[in-house]
Protein backbone atom coordinates (compact mmCIF):
# COMPACT_ATOMS: atom_id res chain seq x y z
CA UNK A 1 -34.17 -43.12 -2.72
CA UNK A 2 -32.85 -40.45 -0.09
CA UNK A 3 -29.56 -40.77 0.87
CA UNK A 4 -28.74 -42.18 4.75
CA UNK A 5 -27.65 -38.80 6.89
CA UNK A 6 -24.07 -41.30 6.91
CA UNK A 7 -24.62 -40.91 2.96
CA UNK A 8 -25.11 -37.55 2.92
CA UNK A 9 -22.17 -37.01 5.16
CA UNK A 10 -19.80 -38.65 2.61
CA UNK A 11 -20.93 -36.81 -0.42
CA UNK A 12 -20.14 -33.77 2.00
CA UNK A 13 -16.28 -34.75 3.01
CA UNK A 14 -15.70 -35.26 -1.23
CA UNK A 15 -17.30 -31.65 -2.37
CA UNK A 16 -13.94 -30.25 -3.20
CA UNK A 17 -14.28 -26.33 -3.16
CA UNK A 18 -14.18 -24.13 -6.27
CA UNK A 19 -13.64 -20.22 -7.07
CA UNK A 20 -14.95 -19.01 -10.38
CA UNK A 21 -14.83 -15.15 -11.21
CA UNK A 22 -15.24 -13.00 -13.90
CA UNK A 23 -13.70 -9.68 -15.01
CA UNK A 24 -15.24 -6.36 -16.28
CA UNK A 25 -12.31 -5.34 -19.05
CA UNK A 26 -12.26 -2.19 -20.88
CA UNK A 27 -13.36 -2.33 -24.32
CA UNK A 28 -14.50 -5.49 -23.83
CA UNK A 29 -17.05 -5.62 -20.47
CA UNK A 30 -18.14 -8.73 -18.40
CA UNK A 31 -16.18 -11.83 -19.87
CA UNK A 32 -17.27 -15.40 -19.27
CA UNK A 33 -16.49 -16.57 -15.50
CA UNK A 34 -13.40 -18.85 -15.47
CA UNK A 35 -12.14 -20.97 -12.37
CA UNK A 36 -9.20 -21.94 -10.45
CA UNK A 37 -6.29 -20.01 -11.67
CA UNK A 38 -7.72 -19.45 -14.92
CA UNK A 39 -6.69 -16.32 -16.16
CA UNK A 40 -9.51 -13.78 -16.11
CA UNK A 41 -8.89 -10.02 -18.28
CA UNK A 42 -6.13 -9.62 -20.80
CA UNK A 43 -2.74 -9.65 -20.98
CA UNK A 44 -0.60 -8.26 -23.95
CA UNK A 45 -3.63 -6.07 -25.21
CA UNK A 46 -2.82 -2.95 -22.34
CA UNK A 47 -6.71 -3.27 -21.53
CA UNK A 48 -7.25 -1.98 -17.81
CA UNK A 49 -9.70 -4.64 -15.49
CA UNK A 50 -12.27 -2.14 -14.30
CA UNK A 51 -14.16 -4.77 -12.22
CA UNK A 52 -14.44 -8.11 -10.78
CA UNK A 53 -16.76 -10.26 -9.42
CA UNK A 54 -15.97 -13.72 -7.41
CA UNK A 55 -17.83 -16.63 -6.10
CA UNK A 56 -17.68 -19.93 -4.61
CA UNK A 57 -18.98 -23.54 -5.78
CA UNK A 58 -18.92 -26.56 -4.08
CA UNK A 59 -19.45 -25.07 -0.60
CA UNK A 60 -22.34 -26.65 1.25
CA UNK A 61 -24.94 -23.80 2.68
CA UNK A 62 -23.24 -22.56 5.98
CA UNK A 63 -19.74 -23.58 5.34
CA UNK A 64 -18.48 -20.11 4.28
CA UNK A 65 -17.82 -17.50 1.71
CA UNK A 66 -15.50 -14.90 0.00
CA UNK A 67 -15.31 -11.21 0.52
CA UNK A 68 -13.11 -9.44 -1.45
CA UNK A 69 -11.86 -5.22 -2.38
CA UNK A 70 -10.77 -3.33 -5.05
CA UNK A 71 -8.75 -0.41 -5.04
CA UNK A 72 -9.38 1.50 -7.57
CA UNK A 73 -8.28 4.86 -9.59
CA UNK A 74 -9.07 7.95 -8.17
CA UNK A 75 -11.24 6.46 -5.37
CA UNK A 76 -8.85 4.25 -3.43
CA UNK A 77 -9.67 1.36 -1.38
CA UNK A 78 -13.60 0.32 -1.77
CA UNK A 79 -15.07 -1.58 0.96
CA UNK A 80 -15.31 -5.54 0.72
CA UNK A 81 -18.45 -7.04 -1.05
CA UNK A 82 -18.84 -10.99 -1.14
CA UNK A 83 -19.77 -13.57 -3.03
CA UNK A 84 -20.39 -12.47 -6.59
CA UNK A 85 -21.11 -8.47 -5.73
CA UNK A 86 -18.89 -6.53 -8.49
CA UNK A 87 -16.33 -4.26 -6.71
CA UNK A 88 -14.35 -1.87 -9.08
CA UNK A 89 -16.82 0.04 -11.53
CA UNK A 90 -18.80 -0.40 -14.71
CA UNK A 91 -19.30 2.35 -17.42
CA UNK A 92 -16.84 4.93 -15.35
CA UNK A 93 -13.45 4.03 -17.23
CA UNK A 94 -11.63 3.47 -13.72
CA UNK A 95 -8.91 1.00 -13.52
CA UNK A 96 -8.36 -1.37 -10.92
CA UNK A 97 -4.93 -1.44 -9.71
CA UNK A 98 -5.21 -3.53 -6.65
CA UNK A 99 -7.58 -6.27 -4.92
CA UNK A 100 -7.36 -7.96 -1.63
CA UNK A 101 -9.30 -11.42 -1.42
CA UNK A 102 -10.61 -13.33 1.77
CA UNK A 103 -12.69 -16.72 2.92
CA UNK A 104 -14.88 -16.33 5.63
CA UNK A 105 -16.66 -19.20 7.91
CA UNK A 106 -15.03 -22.37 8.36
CA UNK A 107 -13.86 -22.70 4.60
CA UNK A 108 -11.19 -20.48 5.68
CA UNK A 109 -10.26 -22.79 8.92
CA UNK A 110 -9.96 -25.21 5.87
CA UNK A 111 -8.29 -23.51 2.96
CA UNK A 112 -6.38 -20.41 1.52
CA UNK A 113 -6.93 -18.21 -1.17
CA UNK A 114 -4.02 -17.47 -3.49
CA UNK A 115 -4.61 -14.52 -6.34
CA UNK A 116 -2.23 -12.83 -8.37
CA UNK A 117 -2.29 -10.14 -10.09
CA UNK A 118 -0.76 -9.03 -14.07
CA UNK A 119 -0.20 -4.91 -13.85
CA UNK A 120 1.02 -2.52 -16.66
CA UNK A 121 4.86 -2.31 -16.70
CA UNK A 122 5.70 -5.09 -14.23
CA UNK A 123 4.04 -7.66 -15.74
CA UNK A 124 2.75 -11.07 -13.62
CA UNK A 125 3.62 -9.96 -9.77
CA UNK A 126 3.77 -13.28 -7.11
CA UNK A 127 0.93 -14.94 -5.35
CA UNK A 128 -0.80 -12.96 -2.34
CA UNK A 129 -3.38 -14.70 -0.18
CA UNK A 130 -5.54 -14.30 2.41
CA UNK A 131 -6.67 -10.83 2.60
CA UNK A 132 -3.10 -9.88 1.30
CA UNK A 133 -2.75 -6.31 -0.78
CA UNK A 134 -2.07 -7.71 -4.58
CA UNK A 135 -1.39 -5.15 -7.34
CA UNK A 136 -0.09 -1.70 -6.90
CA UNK A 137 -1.37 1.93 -5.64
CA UNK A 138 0.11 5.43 -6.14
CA UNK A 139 1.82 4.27 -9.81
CA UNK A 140 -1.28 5.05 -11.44
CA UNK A 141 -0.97 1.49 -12.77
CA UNK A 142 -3.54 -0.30 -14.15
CA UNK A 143 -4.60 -3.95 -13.72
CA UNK A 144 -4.71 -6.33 -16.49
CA UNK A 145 -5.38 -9.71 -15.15
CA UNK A 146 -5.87 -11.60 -12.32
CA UNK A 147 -5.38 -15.38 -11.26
CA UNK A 148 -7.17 -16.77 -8.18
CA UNK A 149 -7.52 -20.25 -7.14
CA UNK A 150 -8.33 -22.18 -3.35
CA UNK A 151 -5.31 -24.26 -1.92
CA UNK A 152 -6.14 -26.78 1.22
CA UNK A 153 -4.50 -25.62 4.12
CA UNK A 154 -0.85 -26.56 5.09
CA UNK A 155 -0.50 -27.35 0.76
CA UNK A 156 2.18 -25.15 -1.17
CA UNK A 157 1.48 -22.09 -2.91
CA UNK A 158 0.70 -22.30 -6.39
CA UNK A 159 3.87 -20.05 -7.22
CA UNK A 160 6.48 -17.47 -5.79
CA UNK A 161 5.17 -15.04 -3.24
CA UNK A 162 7.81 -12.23 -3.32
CA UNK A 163 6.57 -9.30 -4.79
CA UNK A 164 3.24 -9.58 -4.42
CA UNK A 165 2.30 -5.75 -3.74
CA UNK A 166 4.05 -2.54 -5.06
CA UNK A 167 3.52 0.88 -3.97
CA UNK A 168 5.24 3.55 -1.69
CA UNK A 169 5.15 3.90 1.78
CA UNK A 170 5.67 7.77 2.44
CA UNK A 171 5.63 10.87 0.63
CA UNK A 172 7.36 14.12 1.26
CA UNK A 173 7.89 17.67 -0.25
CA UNK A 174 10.13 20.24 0.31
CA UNK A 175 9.79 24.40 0.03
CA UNK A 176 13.47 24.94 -0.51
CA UNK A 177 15.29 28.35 -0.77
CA UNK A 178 15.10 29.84 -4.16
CA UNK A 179 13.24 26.89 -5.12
CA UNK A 180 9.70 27.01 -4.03
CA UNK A 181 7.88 23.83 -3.64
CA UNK A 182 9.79 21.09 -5.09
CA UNK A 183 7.85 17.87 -6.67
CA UNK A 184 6.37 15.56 -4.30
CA UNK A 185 9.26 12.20 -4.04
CA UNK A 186 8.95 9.24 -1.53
CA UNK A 187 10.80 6.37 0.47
CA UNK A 188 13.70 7.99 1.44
CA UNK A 189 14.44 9.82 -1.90
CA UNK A 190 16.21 13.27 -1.73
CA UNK A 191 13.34 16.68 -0.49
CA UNK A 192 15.12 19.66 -1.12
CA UNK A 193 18.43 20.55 -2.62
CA UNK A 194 21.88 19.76 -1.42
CA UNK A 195 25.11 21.45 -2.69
CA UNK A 196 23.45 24.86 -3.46
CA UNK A 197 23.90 26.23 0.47
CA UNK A 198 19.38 26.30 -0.15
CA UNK A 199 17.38 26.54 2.84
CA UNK A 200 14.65 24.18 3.75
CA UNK A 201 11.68 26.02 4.43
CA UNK A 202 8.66 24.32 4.78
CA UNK A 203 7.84 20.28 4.39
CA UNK A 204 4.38 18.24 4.14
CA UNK A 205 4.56 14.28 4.81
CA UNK A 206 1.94 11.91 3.89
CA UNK A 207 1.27 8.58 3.55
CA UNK A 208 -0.14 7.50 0.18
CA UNK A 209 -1.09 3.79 0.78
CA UNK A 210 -1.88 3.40 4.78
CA UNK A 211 -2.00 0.07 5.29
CA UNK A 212 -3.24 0.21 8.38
CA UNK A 213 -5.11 2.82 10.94
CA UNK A 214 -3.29 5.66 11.95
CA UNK A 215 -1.29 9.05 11.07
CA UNK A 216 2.26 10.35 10.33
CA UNK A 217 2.30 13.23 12.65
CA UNK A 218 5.70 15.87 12.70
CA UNK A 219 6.87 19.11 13.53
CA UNK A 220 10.19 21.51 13.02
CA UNK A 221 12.13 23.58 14.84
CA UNK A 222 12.40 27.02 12.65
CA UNK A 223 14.21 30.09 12.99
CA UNK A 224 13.21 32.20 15.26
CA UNK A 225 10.16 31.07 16.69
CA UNK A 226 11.64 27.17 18.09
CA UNK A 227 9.44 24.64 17.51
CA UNK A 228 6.11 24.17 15.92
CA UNK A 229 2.68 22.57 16.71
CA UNK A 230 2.60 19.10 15.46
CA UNK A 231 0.67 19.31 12.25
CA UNK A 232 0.39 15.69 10.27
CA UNK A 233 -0.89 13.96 7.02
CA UNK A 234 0.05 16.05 4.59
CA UNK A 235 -0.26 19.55 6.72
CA UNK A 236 2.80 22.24 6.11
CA UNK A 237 5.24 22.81 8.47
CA UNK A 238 7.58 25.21 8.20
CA UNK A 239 7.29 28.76 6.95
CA UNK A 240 6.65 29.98 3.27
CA UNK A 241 7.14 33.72 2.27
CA UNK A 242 9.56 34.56 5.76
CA UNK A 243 12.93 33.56 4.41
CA UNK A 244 13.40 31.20 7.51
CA UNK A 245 15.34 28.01 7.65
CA UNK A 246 14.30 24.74 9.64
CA UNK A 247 16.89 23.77 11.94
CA UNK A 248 15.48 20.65 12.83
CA UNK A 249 12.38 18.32 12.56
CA UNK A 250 10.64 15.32 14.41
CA UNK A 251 8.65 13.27 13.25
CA UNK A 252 6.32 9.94 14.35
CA UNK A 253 3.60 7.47 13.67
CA UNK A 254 0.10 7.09 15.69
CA UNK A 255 -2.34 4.19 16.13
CA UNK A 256 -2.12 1.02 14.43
CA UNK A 257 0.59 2.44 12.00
CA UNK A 258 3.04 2.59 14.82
CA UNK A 259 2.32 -0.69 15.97
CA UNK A 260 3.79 -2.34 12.82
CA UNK A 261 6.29 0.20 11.07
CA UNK A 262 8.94 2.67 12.43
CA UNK A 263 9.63 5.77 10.48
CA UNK A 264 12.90 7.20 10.03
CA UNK A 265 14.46 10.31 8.62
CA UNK A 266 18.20 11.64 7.99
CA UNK A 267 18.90 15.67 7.42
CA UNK A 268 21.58 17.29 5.34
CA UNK A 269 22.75 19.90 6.90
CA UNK A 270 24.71 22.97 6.22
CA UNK A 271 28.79 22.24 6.61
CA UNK A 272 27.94 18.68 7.94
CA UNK A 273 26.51 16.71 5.38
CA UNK A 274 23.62 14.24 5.98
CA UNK A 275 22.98 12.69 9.62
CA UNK A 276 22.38 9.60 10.77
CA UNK A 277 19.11 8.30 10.66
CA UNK A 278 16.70 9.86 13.85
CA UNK A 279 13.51 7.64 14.13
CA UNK A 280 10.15 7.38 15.70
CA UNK A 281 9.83 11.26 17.20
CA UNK A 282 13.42 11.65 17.87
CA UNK A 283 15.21 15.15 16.88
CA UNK A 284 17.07 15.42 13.47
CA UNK A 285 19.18 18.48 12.77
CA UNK A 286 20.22 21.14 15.77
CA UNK A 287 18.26 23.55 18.08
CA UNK A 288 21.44 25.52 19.39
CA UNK A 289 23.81 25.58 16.15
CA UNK A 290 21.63 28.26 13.72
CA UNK A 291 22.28 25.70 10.97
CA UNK A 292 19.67 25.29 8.45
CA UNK A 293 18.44 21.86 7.03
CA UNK A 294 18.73 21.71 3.15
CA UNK A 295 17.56 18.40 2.72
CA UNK A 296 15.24 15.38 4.14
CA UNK A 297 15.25 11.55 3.41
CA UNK A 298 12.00 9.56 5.19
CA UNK A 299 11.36 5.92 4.95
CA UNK A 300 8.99 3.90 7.08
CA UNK A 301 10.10 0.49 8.05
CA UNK A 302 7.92 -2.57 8.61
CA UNK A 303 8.50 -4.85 12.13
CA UNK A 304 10.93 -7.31 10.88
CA UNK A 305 12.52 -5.64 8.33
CA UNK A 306 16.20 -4.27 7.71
CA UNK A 307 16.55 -0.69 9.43
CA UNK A 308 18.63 2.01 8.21
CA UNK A 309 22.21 2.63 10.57
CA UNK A 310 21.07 5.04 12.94
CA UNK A 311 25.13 5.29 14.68
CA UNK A 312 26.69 8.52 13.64
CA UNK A 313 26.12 12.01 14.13
């Protein structure tokens, strides 16, 4: 017999939710789907994930879904597909390094969606969820295995969440004196050369793994001609071939980016040593002094987060 819509209603309030997915693993391609936190790739074999594909069960028709993004090698971050669409790549030997994972509908009024991620050289990292970045960009680091599973709202997470994400924030190189251009470093590493009396000459800033809208945007003061046209995301500043120092540089975030992160950026400079740290389009380094920058340290700084001193000179 049919059941009573009362019946029906029941059977509704006990479906309990359930993710399976499956992973596209080199040498290996499309295993068998697993479920809730299962472990889906390899680990121990250094086999890169090159795809994934994730779906629900146990979700009446209407309730919801899951969308979900790779990022992946040499391509960056793919737009979302849902429910059981592969995102990554098949037959192109690209490695996943990253994913981000999200319900949709009222499933996700309901629940959250933990994942973690396994990646070459660090190994298990902790639980993301909810649209969360899991893995790692500009390390080149491939993804091994992943771990995903549905936990009802206001319930612990299955695990640690600390270290859930690793990349770098901003990159910067220097065109120092002597030098040339010196190899690209980032997050508030030394560009350019201290303790050689080298000029800084030119710069370019980028930011490797935006996670949001929005551009880094700076400019210097150089010698001779004052200051320069704001140039940003990984445009040169500065002069190459004319032998003349920067003196001093600004430099800021736009859109979305500067609604969640500060940047901020210390100068050594000649005879004085480094300064304190300038942020957010305030001036590093002199206008008035002829002293040349011979060094620049840049590090963005999420709301929230521990700044760098800025007191000093």
């Amino acid at each position: 017999t049919d059941n009573t819509p009362a019946e029906e209603e029941q059977d509704a309030e006990e479906m309990v939710p359930s993710v399976s997915y499956s992973a596209h693993v080199q040498s290996i391609g499309w295993q068998k789907s697993v479920k809730d936190g299962a472990l889906a790739g390899t680990s121990g074999r250094s086999l890169r994930m090159e795809g994934i594909k994730i779906n629900l069960e146990n979700v009446p028709e209407g309730q919801g879904g899951i969308e979900y993004a790779a990022h992946v090698q040499s391509i960056g971050w793919q737009p979302y597909v849902s429910n059981g669409q592969l995102s990554g790549t098949s037959g192109r030997r690209l490695r996943v390094e990253a994913v981000k994972i999200r319900l949709t509908g009222e499933l996700a009024d309901k629940y959250d969606v933990y994942y973690r991620t396994h990646i070459q050289s660090y190994g298990w990292l902790g639980w993301a969820k909810n649209d969360e970045r899991s893995g790692s960009a500009t390390y080149g680091k491939r993804m091994e295995a992943i771990q995903i599973c549905l936990v009802k709202k206001g319930d612990p997470a299955p695990g640690s969440e600390s270290n859930s994400y690793v990349t770098r924030k901003i990159a910067y190189q220097a065109h120092s004196q002597s030098y040339g251009w010196l190899a690209k470093v980032y997050d508030n590493a030394n560009g350019g050369v201290t303790g050689k009396g080298k000029r800084l000459e030119a710069l370019k800033i980028s930011l490797p793994d935006k996670e949001y809208d929005g551009d880094i945007e700076y400019r210097a003061f150089v010698q001779g001609t004052g200051w320069q046209a704001w140039k940003k995301n990984g445009q040169q500043i500065g002069t190459v071939g004319t032998s003349k120092r920067i003196e001093a540089v600004e430099v800021r975030l736009t859109g979305e980016m500067a609604e969640h992160y500060s940047v901020y950026y210390s100068v050594h400079m000649a005879k004085i040593g480094w300064s304190s740290y300038a942020k957010d389009g305030e001036t590093a380094g002199s206008t008035e002094l002829s002293k040349r920058i011979e060094a620049i340290r840049i590090q963005l700084v999420k709301e929230g987060e521990q700044t760098p001193d800025t007191s000093g000179v």
